[in-house]
Protein backbone atom coordinates (compact mmCIF):
# COMPACT_ATOMS: atom_id res chain seq x y z
CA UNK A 1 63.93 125.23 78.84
CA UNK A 2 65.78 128.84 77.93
CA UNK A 3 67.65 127.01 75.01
CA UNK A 4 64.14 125.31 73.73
CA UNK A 5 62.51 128.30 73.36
CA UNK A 6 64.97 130.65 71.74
CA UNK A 7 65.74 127.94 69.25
CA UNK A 8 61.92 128.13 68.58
CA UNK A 9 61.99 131.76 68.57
CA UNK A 10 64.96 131.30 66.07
CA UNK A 11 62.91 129.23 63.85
CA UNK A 12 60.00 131.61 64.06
CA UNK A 13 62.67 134.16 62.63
CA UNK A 14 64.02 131.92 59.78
CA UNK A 15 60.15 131.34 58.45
CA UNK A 16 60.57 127.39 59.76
CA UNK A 17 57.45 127.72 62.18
CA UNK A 18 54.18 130.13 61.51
CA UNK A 19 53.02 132.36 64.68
CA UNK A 20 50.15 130.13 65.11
CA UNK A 21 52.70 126.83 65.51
CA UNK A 22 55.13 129.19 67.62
CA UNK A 23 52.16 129.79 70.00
CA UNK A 24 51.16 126.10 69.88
CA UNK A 25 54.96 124.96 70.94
CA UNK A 26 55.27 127.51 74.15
CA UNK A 27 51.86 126.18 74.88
CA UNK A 28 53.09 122.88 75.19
CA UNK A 29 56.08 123.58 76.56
CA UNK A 30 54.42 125.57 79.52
CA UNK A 31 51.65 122.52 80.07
CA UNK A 32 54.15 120.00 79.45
CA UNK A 33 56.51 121.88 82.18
CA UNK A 34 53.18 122.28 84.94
CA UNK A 35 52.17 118.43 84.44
CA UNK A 36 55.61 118.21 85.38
CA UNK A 37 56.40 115.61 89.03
CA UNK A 38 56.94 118.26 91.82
CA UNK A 39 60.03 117.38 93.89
CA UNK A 40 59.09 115.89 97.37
CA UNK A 41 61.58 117.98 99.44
CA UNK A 42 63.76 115.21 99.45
CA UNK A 43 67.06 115.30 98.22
CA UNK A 44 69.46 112.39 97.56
CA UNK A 45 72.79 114.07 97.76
CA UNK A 46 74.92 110.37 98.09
CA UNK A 47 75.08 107.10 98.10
CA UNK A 48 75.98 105.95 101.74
CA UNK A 49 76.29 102.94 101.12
CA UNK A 50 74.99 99.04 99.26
CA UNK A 51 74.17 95.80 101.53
CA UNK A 52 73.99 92.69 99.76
CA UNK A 53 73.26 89.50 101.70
CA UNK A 54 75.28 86.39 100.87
CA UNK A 55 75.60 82.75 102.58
CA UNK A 56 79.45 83.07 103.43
CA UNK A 57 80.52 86.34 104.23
CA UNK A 58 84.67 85.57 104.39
CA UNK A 59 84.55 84.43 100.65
CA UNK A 60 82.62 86.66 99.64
CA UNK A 61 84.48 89.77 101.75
CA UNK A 62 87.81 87.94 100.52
CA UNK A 63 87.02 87.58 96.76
CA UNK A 64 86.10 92.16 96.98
CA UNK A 65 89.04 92.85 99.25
CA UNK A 66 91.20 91.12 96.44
CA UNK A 67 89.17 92.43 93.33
CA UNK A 68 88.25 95.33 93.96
CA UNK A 69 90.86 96.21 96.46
CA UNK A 70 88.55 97.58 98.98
CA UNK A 71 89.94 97.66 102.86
CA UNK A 72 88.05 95.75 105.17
CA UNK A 73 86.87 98.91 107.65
CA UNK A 74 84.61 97.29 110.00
CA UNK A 75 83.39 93.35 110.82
CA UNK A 76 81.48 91.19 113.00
CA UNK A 77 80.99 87.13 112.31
CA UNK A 78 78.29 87.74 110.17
CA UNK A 79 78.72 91.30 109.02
CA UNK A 80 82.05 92.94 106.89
CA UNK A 81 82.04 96.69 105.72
CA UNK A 82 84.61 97.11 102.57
CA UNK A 83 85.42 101.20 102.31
CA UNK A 84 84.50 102.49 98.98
CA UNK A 85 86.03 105.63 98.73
CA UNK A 86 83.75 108.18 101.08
CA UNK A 87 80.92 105.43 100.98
CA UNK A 88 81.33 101.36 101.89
CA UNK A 89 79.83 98.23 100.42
CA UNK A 90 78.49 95.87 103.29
CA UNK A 91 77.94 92.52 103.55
CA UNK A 92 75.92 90.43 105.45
CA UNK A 93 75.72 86.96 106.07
CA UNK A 94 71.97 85.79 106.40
CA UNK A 95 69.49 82.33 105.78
CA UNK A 96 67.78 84.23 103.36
CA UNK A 97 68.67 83.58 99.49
CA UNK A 98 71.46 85.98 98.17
CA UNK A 99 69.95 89.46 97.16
CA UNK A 100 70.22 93.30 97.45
CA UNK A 101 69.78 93.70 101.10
CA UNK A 102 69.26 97.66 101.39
CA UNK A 103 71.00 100.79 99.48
CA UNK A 104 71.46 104.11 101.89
CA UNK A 105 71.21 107.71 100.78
CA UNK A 106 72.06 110.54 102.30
CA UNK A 107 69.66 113.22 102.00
CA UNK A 108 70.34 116.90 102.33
CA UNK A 109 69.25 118.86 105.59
CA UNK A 110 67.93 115.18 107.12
CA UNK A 111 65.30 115.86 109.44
CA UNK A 112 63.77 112.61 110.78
CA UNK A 113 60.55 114.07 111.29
CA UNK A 114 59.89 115.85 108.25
CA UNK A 115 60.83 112.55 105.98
CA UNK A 116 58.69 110.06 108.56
CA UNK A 117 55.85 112.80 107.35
CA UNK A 118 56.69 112.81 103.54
CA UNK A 119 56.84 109.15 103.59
CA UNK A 120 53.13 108.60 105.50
CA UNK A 121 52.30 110.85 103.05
CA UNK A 122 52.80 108.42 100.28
CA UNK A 123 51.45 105.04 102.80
CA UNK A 124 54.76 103.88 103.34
CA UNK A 125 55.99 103.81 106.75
CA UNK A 126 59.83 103.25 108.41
CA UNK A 127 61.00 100.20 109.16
CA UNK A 128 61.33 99.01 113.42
CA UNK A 129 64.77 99.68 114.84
CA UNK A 130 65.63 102.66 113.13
CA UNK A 131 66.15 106.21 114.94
CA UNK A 132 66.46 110.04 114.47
CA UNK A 133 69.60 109.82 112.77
CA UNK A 134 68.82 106.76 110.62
CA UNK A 135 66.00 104.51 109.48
CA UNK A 136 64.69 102.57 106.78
CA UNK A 137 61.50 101.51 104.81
CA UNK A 138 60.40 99.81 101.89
CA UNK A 139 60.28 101.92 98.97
CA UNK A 140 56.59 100.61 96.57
CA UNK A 141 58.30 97.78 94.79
CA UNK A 142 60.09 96.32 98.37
CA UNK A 143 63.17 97.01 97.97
CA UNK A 144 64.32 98.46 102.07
CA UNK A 145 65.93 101.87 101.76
CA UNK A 146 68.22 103.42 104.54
CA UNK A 147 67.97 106.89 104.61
CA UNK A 148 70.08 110.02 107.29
CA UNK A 149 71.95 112.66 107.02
CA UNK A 150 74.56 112.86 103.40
CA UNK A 151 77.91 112.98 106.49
CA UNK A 152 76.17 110.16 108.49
CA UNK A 153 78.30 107.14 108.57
CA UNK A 154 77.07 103.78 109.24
CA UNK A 155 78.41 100.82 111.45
CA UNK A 156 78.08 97.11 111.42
CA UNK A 157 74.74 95.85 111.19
CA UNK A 158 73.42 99.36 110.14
């Protein structure tokens, strides 16, 4: 915002914009700036990890081992977790057609409490089975979201 307004002070200087149009653009800018979305308290600081669901979890654990070259970390017979760097792609085997299963963030200074609030806030509620250190709910459009701490890391079946 510093750089917007001394390059409309600058014009103001050079004769580009008239007093009255200078006081009409900081106007703005100041309205535009309250109307502004006010951060929730919430802050994404990584992304833990992606789920997708599949129907055959060897092929489809084989074919990113081999692609991508990501080490298989953790597995059960229906659940493989690839390491991505600091984060991990999982992979579950389920009925249910192939799709994004969940995404996880980590969120700075995670406090359980304080997010369950925020969230009933906004009529959305966690999801059963989570806990203090993790949990998940459906953001508006469905998709589930996993969110804990940003050094939290997840297991099989999280």
């Amino acid at each position: 915002m510093h750089l917007i307004i001394e390059r409309m002070l600058g014009d103001f200087e050079r004769g580009r914009l008239t007093r009255r149009q200078l006081a009409a653009s900081l106007a703005a800018l100041v309205t535009s700036a309250q109307a502004a979305p006010k951060p929730s308290g919430l802050r994404a600081v990584s992304l833990n990890h992606v789920t997708v669901r599949v129907a055959d979890v060897q092929r489809t654990s084989q074919f990113y081992q081999e692609f991508f070259g990501m080490p298989l970390k953790q597995h059960s017979v229906t659940t493989h977790i690839l390491g991505v760097g600091k984060s991990f792609f999982g992979i579950e085997q389920k009925a249910d057609p192939v799709a994004l299963d969940h995404y996880d963030f980590g969120i700075a200074g995670f406090d359980a409490d304080d997010v369950i609030a925020k969230l009933k806030a906004r009529n959305l509620k966690p999801e059963p089975g989570g806990n203090k250190e993790s949990f998940k709910f459906r953001d508006p459009d469905g998709f589930l979201v996993q969110l804990n701490g940003p050094a939290y890391e997840g297991h099989v079946g999280s």
